[in-house]
Protein backbone atom coordinates (compact mmCIF):
# COMPACT_ATOMS: atom_id res chain seq x y z
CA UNK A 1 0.00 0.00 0.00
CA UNK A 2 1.51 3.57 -1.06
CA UNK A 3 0.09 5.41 1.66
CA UNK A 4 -0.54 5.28 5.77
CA UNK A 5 -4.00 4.23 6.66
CA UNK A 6 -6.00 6.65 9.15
CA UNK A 7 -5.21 4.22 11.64
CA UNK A 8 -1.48 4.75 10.80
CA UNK A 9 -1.82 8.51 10.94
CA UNK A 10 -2.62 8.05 14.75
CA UNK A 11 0.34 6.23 15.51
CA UNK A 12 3.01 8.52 13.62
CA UNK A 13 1.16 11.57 14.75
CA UNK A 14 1.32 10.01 18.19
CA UNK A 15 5.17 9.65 17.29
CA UNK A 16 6.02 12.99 16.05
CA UNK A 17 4.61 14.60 19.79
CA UNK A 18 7.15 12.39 21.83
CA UNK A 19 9.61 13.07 19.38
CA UNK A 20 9.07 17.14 19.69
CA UNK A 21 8.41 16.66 23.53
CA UNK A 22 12.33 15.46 24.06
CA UNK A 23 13.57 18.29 21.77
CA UNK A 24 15.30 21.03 23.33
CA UNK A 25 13.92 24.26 23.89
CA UNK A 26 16.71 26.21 22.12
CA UNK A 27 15.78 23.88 19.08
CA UNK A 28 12.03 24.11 19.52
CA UNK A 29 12.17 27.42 19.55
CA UNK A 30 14.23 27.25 16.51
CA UNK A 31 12.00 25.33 14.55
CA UNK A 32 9.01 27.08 15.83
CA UNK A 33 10.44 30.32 14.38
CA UNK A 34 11.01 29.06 10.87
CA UNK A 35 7.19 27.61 11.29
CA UNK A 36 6.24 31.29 12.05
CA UNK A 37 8.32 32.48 9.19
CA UNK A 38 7.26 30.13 6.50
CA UNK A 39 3.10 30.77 7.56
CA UNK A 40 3.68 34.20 7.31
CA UNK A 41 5.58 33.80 4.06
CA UNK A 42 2.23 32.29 2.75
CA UNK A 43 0.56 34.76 3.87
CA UNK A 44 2.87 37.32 1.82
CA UNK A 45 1.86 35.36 -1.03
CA UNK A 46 -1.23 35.30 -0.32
CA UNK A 47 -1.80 39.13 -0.23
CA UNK A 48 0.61 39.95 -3.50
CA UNK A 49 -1.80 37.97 -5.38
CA UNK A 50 -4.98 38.14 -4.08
CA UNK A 51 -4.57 41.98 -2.71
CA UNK A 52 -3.38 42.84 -6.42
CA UNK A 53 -6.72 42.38 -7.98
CA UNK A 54 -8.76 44.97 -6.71
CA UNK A 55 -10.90 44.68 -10.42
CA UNK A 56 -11.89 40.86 -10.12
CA UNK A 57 -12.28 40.74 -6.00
CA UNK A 58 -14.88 43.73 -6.70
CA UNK A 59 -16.65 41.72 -8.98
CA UNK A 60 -16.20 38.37 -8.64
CA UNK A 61 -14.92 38.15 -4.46
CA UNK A 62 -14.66 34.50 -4.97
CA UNK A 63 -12.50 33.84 -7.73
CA UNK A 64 -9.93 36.56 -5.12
CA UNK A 65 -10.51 34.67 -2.14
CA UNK A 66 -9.43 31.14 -4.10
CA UNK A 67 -6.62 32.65 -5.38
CA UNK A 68 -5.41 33.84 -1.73
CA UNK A 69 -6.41 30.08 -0.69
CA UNK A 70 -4.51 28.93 -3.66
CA UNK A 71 -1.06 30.81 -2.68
CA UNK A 72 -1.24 30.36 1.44
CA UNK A 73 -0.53 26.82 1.68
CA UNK A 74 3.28 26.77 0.50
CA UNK A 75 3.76 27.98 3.95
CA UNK A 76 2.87 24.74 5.71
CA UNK A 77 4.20 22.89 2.62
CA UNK A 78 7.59 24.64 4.33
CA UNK A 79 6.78 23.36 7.61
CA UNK A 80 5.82 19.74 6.77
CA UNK A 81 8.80 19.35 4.03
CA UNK A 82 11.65 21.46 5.14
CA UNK A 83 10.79 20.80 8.76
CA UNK A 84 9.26 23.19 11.71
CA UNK A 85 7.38 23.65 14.20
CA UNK A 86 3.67 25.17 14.09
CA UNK A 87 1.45 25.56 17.02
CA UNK A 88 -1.65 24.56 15.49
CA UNK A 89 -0.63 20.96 14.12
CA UNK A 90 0.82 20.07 17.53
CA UNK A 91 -2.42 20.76 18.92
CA UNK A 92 -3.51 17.54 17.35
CA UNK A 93 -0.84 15.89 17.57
CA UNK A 94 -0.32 15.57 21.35
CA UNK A 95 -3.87 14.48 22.07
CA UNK A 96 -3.46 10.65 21.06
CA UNK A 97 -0.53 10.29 23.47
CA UNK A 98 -1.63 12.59 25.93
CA UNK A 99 -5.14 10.25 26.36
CA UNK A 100 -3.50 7.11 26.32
CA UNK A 101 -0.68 8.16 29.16
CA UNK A 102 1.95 7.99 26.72
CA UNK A 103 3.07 11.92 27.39
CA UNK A 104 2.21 13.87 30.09
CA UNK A 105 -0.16 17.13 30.21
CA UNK A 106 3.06 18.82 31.12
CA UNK A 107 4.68 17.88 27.88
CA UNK A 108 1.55 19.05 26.03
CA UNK A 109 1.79 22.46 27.74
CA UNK A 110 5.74 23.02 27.39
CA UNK A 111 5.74 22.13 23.79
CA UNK A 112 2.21 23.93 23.34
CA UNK A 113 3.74 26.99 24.72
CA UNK A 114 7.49 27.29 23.21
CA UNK A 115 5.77 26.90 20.01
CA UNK A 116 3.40 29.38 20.52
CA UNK A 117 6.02 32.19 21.49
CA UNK A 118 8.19 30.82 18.46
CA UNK A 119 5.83 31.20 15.98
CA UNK A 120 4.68 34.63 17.21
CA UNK A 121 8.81 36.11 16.76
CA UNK A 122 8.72 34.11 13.65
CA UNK A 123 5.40 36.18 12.12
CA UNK A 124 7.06 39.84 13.25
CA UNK A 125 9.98 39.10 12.11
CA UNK A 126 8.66 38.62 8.57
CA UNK A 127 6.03 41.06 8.86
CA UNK A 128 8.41 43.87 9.73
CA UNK A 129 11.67 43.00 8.37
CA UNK A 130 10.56 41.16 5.40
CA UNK A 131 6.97 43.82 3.95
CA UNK A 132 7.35 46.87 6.23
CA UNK A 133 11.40 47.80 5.94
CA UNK A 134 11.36 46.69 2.83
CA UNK A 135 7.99 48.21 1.50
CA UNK A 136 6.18 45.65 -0.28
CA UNK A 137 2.74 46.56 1.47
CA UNK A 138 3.20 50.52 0.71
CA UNK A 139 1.60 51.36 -2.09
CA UNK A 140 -2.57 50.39 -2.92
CA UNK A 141 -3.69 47.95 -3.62
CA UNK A 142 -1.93 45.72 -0.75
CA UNK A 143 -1.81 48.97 1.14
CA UNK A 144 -5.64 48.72 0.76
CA UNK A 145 -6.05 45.19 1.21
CA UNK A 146 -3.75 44.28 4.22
CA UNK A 147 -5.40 46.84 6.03
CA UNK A 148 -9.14 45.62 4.69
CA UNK A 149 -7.53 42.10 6.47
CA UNK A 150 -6.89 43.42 9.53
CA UNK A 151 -9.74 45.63 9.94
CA UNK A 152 -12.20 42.67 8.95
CA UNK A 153 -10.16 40.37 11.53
CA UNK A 154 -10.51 42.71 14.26
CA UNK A 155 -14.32 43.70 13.81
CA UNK A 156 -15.84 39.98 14.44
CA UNK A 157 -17.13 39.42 17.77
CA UNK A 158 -15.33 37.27 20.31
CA UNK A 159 -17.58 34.29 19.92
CA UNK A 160 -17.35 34.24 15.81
CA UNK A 161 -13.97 34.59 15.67
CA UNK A 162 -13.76 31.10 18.01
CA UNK A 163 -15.85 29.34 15.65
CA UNK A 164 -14.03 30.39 12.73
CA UNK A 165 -10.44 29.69 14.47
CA UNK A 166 -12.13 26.23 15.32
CA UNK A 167 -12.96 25.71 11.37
CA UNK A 168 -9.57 26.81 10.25
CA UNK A 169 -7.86 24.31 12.54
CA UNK A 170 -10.11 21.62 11.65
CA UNK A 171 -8.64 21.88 8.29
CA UNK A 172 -4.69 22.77 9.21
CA UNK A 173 -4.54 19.77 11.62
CA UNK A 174 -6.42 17.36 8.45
CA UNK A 175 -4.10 18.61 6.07
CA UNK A 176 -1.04 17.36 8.37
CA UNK A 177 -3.21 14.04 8.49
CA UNK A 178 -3.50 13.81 5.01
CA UNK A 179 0.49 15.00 4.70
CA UNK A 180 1.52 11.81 6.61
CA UNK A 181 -0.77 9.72 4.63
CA UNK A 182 1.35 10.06 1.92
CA UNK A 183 4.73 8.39 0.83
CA UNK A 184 5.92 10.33 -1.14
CA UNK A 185 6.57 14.45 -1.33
CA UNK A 186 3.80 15.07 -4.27
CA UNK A 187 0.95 13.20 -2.38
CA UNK A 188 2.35 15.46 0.93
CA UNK A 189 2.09 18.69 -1.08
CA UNK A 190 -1.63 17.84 -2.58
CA UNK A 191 -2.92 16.82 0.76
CA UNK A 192 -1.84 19.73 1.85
CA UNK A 193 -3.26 21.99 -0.27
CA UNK A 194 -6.60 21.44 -0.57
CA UNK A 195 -8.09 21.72 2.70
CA UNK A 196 -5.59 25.00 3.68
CA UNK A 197 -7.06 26.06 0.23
CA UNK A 198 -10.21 25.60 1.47
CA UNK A 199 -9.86 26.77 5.04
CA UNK A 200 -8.22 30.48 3.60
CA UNK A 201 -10.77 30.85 0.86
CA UNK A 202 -13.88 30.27 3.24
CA UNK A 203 -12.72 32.99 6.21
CA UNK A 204 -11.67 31.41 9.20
CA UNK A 205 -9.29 32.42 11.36
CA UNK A 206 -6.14 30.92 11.73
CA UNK A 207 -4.32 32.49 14.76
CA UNK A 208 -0.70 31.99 13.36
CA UNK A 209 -0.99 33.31 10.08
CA UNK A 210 -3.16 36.15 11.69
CA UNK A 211 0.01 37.20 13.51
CA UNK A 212 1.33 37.99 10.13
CA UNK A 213 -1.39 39.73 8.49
CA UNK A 214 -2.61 42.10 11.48
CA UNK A 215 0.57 43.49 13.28
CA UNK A 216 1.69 43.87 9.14
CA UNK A 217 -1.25 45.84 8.72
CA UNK A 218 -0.18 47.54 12.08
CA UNK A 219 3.45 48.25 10.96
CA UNK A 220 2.14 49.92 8.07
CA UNK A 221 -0.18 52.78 9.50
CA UNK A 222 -3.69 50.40 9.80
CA UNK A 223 -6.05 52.19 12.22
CA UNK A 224 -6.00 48.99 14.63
CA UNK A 225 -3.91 48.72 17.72
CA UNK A 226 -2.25 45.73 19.25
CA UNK A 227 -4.86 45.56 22.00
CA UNK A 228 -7.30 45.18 19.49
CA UNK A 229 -5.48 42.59 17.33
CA UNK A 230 -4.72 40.35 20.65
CA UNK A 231 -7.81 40.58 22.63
CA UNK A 232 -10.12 40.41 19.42
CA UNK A 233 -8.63 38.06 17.39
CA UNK A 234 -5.54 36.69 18.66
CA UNK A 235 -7.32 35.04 21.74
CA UNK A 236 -10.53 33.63 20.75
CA UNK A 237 -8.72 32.34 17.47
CA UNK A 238 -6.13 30.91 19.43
CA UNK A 239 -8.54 29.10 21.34
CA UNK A 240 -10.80 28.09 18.50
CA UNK A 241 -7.62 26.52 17.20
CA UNK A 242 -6.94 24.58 20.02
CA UNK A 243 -10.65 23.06 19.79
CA UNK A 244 -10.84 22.42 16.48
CA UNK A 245 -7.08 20.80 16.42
CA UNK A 246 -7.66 19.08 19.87
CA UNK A 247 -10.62 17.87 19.71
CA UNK A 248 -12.16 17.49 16.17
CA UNK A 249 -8.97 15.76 14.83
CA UNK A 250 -7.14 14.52 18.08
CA UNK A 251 -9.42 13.69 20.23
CA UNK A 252 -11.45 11.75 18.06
CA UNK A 253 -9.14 10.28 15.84
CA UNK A 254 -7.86 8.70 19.01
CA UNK A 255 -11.19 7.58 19.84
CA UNK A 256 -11.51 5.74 16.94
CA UNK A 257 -8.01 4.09 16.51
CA UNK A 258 -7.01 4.28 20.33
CA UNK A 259 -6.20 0.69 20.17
CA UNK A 260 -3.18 1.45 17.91
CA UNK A 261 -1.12 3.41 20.47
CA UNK A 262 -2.86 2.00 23.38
């Protein structure tokens, strides 16, 4: 068989979290800052192309918000291929174990947390040394749009913006399953793609590549502060992440196929 049955997935995602839970925290944090920097590389893309059609997203919205969903996933192709470490895949990951006593909660929350920070230096560091110094976001119409993203991000109530951070990780932490079903780096890169395709072209809220697009925005003169950014999106995406990762793909994954790793 050329590819990893579901009930394989559990067991090598189950693998990958005690792998990450021995590795260092210099080397997580490492990793976890290339993971920031390649998400926020897709979201780069992702702006350049879909930002730079004012014409077509004013008349046909959808054909702009595929081709944004088209150009976002290279950055967890980075992650998954080149190797790093992103938040919102290791919140399914780490369930399996965790609920059959393989890891410890502690592990869950030191990984969950070095990642997190990672990540977060990872996105700045793109979003101002990579767009702002350098200008790619200063002239209309990414000007325009980046700050249209932010503004849109920050004006959802607290209780959509969890429900839309809970469908975007539904599909990140899939796509990962799907990545390990394959064998070989093609079948990787197409089950990648669709569902981030999908999860970007729909509107949910992904809380990693949102700290890219807002505190971009930010650096470049949008009228939103980093109050609003945190405690309006950052938060209850965050934690719609964690849900949809944790429990939607963890948790019952490991439901089904406990036996595996039990």
């Amino acid at each position: 068989m050329n590819y990893n049955s579901p009930k394989e997935i559990v067991e090598i995602v189950s693998d990958v979290a005690k792998a990450k839970s021995s590795t260092s925290v210099s080397k997580t944090l490492v990793l976890a800052f290339l993971a920031g920097a390649y998400i926020a590389i897709g979201g780069l893309l992702a702006v350049i192309i879909g930002g730079g059609i004012p014409g077509i997203a004013a008349e046909n919205p959808g054909i702009q918000r595929f081709l944004m969903g088209a150009a976002f996933p290279i950055g967890l192709m980075l992650c998954t291929l080149a190797g790093a470490d992103l938040f919102t895949g290791n919140t399914a990951y780490f369930i399996p174990p965790v609920m059959s006593r393989k890891l410890s909660l502690g592990s869950l929350t030191r990984n969950w947390t070095l990642v997190y920070i990672g990540n977060f230096i990872g996105s700045l560091f793109v979003a101002y040394f990579m767009v702002t110094l350098t200008g790619i976001f200063a002239k209309s119409p990414w000007l325009d749009s980046i700050y249209h993203i932010a503004e849109m991000k920050t004006s959802a109530s607290f209780g959509v913006v969890i429900l839309k951070g809970v469908g975007a990780n539904w599909l990140v932490a899939l796509a990962m399953w799907m990545a390990y079903a394959s064998k070989d780096t093609t079948g990787k890169m197409l089950g990648i793609w669709f569902p981030v395709m999908a999860f970007v072209a729909i509107g949910f809220e992904h809380s990693i590549a949102n700290m890219f697009f807002i505190p971009a925005a930010i650096f470049n003169g949008a009228p939103v502060t980093w109050a609003e950014f945190i405690f309006s999106n950052l938060i209850p995406a965050t934690i719609g992440n964690i849900l949809g990762g944790s429990v939607l793909v963890g948790l019952l994954y490991w439901f089904v196929y406990k036996k595996v790793i039990d």
